[in-house]
C-alpha atoms as a PDB file:
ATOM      1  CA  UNK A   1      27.205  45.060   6.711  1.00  0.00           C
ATOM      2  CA  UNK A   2      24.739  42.382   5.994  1.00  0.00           C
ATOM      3  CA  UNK A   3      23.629  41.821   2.273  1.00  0.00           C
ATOM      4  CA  UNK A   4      20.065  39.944   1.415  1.00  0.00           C
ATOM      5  CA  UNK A   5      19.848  37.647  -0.914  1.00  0.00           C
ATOM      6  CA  UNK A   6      16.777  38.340  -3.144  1.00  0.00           C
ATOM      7  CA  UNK A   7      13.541  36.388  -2.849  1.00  0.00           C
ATOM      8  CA  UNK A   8      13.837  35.715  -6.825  1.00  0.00           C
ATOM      9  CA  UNK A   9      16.728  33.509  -6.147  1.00  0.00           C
ATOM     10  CA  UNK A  10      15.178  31.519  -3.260  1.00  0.00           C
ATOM     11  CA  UNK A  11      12.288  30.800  -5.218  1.00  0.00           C
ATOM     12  CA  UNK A  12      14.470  29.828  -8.514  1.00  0.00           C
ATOM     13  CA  UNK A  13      16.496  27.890  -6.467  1.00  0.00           C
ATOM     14  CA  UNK A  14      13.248  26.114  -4.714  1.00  0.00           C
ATOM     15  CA  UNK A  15      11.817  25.527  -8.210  1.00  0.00           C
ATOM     16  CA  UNK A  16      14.961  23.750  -9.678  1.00  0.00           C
ATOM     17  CA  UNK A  17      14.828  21.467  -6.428  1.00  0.00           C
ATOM     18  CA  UNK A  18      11.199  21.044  -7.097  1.00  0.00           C
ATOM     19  CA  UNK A  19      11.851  19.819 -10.461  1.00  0.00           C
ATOM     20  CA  UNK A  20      14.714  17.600  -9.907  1.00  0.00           C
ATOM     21  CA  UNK A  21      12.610  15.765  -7.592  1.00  0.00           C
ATOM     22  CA  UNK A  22       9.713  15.503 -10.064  1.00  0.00           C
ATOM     23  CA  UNK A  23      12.338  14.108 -12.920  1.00  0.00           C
ATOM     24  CA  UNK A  24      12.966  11.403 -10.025  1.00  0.00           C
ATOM     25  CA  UNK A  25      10.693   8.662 -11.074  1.00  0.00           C
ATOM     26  CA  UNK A  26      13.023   5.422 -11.782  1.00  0.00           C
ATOM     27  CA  UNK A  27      11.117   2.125 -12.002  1.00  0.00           C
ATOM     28  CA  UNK A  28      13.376   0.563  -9.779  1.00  0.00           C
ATOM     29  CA  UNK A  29      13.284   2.429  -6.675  1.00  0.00           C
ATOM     30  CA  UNK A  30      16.193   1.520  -4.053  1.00  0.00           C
ATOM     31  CA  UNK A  31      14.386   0.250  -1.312  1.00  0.00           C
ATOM     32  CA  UNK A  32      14.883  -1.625   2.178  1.00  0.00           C
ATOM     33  CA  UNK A  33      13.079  -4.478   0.782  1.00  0.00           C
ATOM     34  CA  UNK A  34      15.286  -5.075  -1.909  1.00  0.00           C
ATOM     35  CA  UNK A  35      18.599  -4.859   0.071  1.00  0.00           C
ATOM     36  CA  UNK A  36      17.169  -7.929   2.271  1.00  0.00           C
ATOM     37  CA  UNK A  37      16.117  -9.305  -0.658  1.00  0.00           C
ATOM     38  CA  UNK A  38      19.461  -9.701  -2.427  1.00  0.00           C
ATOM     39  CA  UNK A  39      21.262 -10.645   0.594  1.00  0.00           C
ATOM     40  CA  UNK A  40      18.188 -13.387   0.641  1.00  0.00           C
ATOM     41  CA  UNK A  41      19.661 -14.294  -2.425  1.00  0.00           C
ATOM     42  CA  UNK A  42      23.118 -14.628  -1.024  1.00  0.00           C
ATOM     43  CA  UNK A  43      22.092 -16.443   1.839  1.00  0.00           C
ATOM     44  CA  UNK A  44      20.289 -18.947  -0.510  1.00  0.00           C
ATOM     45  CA  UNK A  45      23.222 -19.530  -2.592  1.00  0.00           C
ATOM     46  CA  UNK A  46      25.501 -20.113   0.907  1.00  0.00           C
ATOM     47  CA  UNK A  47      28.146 -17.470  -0.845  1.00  0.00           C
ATOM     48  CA  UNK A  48      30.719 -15.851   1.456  1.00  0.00           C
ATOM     49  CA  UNK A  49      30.673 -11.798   1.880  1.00  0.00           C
ATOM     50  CA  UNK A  50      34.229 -11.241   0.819  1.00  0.00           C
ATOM     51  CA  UNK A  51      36.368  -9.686   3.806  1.00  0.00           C
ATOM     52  CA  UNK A  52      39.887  -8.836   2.778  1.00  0.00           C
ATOM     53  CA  UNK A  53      41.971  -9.280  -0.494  1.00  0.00           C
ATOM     54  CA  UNK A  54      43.106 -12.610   0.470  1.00  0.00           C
ATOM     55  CA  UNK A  55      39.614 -13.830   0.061  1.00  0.00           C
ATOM     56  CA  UNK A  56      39.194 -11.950  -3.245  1.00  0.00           C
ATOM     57  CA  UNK A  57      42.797 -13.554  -5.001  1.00  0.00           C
ATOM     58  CA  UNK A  58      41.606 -17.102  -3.474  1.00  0.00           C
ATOM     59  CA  UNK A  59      37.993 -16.798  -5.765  1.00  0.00           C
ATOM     60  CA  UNK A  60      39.612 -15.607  -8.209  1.00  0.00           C
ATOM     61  CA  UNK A  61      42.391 -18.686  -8.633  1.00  0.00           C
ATOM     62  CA  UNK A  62      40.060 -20.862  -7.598  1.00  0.00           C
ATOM     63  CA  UNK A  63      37.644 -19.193 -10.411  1.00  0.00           C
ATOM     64  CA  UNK A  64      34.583 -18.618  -8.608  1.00  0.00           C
ATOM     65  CA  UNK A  65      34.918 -14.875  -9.863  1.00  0.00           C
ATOM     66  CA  UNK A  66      36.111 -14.120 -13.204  1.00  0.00           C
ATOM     67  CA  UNK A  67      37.179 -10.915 -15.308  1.00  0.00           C
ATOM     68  CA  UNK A  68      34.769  -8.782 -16.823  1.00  0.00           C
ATOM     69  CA  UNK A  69      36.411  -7.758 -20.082  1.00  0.00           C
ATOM     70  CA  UNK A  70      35.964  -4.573 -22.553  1.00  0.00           C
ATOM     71  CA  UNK A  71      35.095  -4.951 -25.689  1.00  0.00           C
ATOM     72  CA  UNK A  72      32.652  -3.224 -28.442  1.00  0.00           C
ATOM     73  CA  UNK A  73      29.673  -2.935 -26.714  1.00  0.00           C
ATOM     74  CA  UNK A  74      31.034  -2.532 -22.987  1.00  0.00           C
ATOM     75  CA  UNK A  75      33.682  -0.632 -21.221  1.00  0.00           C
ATOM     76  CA  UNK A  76      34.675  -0.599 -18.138  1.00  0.00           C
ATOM     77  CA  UNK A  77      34.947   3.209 -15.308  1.00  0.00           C
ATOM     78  CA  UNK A  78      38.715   3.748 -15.943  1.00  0.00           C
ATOM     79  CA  UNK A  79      38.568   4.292 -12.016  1.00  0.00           C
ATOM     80  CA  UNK A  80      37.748   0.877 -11.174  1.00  0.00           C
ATOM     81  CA  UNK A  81      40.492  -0.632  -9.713  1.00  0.00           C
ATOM     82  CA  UNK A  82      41.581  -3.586 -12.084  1.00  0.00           C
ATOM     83  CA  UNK A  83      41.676  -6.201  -9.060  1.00  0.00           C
ATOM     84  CA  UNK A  84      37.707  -5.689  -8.309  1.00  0.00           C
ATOM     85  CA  UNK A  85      36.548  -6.211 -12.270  1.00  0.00           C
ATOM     86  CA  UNK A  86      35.700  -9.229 -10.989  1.00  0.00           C
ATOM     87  CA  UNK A  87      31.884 -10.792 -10.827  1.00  0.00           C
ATOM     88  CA  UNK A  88      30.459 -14.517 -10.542  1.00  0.00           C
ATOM     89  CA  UNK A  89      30.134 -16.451 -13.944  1.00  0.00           C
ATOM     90  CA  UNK A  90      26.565 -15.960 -14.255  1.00  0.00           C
ATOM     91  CA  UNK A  91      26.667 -12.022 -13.632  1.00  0.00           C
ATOM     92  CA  UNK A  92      28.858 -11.411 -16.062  1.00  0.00           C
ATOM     93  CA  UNK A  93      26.622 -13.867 -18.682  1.00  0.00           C
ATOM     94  CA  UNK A  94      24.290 -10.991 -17.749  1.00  0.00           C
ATOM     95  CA  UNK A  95      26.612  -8.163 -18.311  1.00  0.00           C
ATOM     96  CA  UNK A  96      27.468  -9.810 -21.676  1.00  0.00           C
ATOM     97  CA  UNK A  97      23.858 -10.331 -23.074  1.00  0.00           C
ATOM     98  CA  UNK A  98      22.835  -6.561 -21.944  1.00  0.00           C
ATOM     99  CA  UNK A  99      25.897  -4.780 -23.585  1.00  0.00           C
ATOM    100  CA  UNK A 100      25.072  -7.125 -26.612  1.00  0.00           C
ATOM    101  CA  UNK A 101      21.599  -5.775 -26.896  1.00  0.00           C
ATOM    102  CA  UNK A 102      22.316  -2.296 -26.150  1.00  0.00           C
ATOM    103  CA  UNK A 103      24.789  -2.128 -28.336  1.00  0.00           C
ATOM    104  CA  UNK A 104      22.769  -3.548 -31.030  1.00  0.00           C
ATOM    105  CA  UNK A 105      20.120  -0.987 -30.159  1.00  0.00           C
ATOM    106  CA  UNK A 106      21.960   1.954 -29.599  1.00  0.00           C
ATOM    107  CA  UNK A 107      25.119   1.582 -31.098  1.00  0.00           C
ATOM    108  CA  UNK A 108      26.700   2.746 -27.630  1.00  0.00           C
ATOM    109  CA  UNK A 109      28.405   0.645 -25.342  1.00  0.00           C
ATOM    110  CA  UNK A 110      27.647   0.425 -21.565  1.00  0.00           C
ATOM    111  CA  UNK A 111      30.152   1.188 -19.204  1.00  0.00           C
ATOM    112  CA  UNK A 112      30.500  -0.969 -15.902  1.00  0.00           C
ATOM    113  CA  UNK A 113      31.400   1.537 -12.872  1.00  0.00           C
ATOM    114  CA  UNK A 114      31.468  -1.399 -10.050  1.00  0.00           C
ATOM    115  CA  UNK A 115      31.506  -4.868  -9.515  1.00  0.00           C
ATOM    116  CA  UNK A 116      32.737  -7.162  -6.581  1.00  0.00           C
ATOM    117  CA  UNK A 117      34.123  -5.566  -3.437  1.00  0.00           C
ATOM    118  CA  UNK A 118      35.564  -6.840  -0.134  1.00  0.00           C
ATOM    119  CA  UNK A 119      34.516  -5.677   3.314  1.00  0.00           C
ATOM    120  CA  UNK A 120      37.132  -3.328   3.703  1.00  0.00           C
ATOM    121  CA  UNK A 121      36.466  -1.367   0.884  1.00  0.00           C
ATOM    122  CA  UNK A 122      32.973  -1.272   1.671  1.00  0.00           C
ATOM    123  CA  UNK A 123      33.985  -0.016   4.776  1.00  0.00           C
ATOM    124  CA  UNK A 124      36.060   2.595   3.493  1.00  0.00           C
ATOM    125  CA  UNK A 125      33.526   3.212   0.771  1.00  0.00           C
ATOM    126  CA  UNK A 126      31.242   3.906   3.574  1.00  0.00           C
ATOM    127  CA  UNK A 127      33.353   7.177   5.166  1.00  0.00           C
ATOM    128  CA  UNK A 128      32.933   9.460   2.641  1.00  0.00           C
ATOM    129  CA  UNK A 129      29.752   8.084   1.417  1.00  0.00           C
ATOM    130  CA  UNK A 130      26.588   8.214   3.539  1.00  0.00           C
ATOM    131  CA  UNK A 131      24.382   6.720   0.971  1.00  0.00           C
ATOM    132  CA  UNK A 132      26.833   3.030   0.799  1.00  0.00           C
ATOM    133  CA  UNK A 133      24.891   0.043   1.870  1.00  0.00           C
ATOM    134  CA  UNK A 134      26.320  -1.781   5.035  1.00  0.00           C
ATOM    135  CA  UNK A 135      29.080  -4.079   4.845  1.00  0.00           C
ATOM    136  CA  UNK A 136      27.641  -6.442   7.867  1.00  0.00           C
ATOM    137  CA  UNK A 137      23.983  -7.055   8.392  1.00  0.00           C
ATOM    138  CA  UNK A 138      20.752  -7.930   6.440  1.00  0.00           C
ATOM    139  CA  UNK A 139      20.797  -5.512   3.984  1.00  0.00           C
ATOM    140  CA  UNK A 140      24.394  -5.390   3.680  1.00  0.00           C
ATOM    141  CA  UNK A 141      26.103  -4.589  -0.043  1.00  0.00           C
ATOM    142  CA  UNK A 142      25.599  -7.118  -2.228  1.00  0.00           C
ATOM    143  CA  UNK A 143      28.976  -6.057  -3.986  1.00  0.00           C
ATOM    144  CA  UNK A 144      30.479  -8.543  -1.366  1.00  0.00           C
ATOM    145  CA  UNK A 145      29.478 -11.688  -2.954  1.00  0.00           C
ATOM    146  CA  UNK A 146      30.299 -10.453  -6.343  1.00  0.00           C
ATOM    147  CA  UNK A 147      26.787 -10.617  -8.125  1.00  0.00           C
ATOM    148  CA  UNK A 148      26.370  -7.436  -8.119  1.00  0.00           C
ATOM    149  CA  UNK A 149      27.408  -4.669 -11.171  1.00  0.00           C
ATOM    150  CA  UNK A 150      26.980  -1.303 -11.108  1.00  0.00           C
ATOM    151  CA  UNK A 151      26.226   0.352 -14.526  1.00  0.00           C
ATOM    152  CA  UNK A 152      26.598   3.488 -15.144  1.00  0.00           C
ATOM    153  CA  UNK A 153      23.240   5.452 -16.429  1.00  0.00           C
ATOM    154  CA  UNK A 154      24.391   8.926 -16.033  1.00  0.00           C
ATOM    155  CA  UNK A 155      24.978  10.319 -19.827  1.00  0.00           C
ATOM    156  CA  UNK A 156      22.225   8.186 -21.484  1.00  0.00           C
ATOM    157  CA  UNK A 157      19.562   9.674 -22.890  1.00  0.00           C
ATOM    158  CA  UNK A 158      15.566   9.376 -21.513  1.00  0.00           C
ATOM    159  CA  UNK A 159      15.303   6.329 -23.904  1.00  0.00           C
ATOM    160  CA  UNK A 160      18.110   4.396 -23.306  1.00  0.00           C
ATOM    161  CA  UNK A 161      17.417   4.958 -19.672  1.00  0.00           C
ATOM    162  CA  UNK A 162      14.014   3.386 -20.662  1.00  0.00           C
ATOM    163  CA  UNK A 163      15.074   0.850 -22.885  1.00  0.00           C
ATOM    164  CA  UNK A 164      17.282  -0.800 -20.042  1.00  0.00           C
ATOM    165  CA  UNK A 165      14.364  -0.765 -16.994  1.00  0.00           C
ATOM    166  CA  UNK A 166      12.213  -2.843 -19.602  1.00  0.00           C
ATOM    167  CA  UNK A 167      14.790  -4.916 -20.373  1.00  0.00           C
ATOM    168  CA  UNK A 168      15.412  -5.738 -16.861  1.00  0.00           C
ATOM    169  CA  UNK A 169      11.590  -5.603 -16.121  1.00  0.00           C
ATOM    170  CA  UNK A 170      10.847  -9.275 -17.303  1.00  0.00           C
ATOM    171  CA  UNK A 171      14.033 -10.863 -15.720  1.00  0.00           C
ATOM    172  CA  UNK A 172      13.069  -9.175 -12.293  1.00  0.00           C
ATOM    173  CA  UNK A 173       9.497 -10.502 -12.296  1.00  0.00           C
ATOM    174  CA  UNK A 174      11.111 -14.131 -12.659  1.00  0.00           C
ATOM    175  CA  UNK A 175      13.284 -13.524 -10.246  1.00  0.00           C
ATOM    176  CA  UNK A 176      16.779 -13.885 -12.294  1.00  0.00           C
ATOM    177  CA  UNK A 177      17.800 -10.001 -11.429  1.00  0.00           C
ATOM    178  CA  UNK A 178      17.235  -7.490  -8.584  1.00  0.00           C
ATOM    179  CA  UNK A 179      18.062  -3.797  -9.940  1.00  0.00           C
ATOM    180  CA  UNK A 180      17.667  -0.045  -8.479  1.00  0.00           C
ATOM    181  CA  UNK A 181      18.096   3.115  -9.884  1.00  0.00           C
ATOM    182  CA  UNK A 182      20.320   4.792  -7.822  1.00  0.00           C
ATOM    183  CA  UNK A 183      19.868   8.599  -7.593  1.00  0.00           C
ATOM    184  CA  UNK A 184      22.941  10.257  -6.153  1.00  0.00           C
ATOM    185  CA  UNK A 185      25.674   7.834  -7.861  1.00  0.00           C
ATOM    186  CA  UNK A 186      23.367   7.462 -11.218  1.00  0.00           C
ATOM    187  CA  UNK A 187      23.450   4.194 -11.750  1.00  0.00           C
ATOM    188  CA  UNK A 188      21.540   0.579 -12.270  1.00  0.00           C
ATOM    189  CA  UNK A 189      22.733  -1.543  -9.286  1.00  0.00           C
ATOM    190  CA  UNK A 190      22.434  -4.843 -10.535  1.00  0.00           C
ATOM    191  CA  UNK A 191      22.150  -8.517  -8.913  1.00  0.00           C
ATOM    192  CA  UNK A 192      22.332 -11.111 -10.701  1.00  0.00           C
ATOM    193  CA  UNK A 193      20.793 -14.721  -9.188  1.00  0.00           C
ATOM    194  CA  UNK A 194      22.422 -17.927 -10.828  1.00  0.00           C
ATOM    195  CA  UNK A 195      19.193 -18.835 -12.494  1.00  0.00           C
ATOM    196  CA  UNK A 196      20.224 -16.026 -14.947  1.00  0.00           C
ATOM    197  CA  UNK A 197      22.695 -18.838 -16.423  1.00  0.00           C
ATOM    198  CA  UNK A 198      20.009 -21.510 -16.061  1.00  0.00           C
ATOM    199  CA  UNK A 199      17.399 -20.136 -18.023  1.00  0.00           C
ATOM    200  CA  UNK A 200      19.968 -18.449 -20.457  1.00  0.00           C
ATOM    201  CA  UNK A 201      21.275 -21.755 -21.379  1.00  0.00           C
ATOM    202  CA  UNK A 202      17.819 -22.929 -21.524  1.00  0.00           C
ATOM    203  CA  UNK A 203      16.473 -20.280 -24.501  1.00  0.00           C
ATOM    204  CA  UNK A 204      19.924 -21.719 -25.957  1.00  0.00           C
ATOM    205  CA  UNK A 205      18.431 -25.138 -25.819  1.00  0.00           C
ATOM    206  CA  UNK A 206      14.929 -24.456 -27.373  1.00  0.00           C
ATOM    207  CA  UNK A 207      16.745 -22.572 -30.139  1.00  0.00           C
ATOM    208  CA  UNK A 208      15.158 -18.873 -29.154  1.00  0.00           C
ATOM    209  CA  UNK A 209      17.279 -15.890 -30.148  1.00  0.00           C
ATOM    210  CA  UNK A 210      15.646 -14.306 -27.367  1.00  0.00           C
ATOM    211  CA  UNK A 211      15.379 -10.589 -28.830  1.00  0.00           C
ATOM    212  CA  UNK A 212      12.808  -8.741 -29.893  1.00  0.00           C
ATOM    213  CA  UNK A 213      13.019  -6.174 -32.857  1.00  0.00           C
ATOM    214  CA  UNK A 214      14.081  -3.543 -30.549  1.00  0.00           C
ATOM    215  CA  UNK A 215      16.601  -5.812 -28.994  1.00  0.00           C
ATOM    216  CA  UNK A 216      15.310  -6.885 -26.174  1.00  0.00           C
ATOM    217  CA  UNK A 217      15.034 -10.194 -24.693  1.00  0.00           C
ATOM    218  CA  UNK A 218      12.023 -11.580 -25.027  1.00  0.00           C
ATOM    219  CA  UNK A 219      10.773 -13.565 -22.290  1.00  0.00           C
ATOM    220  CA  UNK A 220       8.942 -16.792 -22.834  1.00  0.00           C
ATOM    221  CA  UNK A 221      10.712 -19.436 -20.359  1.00  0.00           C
ATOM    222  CA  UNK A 222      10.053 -19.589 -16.570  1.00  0.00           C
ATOM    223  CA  UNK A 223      11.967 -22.198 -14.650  1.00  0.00           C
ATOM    224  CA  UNK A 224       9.781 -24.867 -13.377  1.00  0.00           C
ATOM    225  CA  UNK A 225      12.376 -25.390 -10.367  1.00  0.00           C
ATOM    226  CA  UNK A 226      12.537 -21.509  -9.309  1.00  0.00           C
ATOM    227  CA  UNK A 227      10.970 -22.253  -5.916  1.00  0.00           C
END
């Protein structure tokens, strides 16, 4: 005996998928632009895509990756394996100025979810998850090179959610970060260029504190040597 499912239930189930997809509107949509754009990026700074965890120990004694640490204002997905908290010096710079701000905004940490990654796991990563960026090719993770974070932005509220895109805004229209908004793993994919550092160290230098009242950075230095 066959049993119908009532027509109410269709259409409430249609509506909730209608709104859902309505709520989507991130600033930073992922793209296929972007993806060649931050391996651009890796190309430019002649970094290697990590293959195996060889290659990952040898950055990391030879310090070319270094720890990303908890402390008050970030925290770190208990999940993450503790060999991959890893990142390049000038990512985690931006990792530490971000939690600073958000922390002194929000008085809530930020929690990191994902950082560097070697080809294998991206290719395991890849088998149970259809929406995993490449680990060959031009728009292949930029996990690999390690200038990449993921942070986590499911369980913040509509502001925080806001507060970090215009943070970020500024620093992508320089060209210091490349971020999306990822929609099925909820979270700000991050890449970080090395002229983060450079024009970090240069607000340092003119003696900005670089925050506005809401804690934001507020940009007023562009690198004369970006090109």
């Amino acid at each position: 005996m066959r049993h119908s499912v009532p027509r109410r239930v269709h259409r409430t189930t249609s509506r909730r998928a209608h709104l859902r997809r309505l709520r989507w509107n991130p600033l930073f949509r992922p793209s296929h632009e972007s993806l060649l754009l931050q391996n651009s990026e890796i190309n430019r700074l002649d970094l290697p895509r990590i293959q195996d965890d060889n290659e990952l120990e040898a950055l990391k004694a030879s310090q070319d990756l270094v720890p990303i640490s908890s402390s008050q204002s970030l925290r770190i997905d208990p999940r993450l394996d503790p060999d991959r908290r890893y990142c390049r010096p000038w990512t985690r710079d931006f990792l530490d100025d971000l939690s600073a701000d958000y922390y002194k905004r929000f008085h809530s940490q930020i929690q990191v979810n994902s950082a560097v990654r070697t080809v294998q796991v991206q290719r395991k990563l890849r088998r149970h998850n259809r929406n995993a960026a490449p680990e060959v090719g031009d728009t292949a993770s930029s996990h690999l090179a390690g200038i990449t974070v993921d942070i986590q932005r499911r369980g913040m509220t509509r502001d925080q959610v806001k507060w970090v895109e215009q943070y970020m805004l500024p620093l992508k229209g320089m060209g210091l970060v490349e971020p999306e908004e990822e929609r099925h793993q909820w979270v700000f994919h991050v890449m970080v260029s090395d002229r983060y550092s450079e024009w970090r160290e240069s607000r340092m230098l003119a003696g900005e504190n670089g925050d506005d009242d809401d804690g934001q950075p507020e940009v007023k230095t562009v690198l004369a040597n970006e090109q």
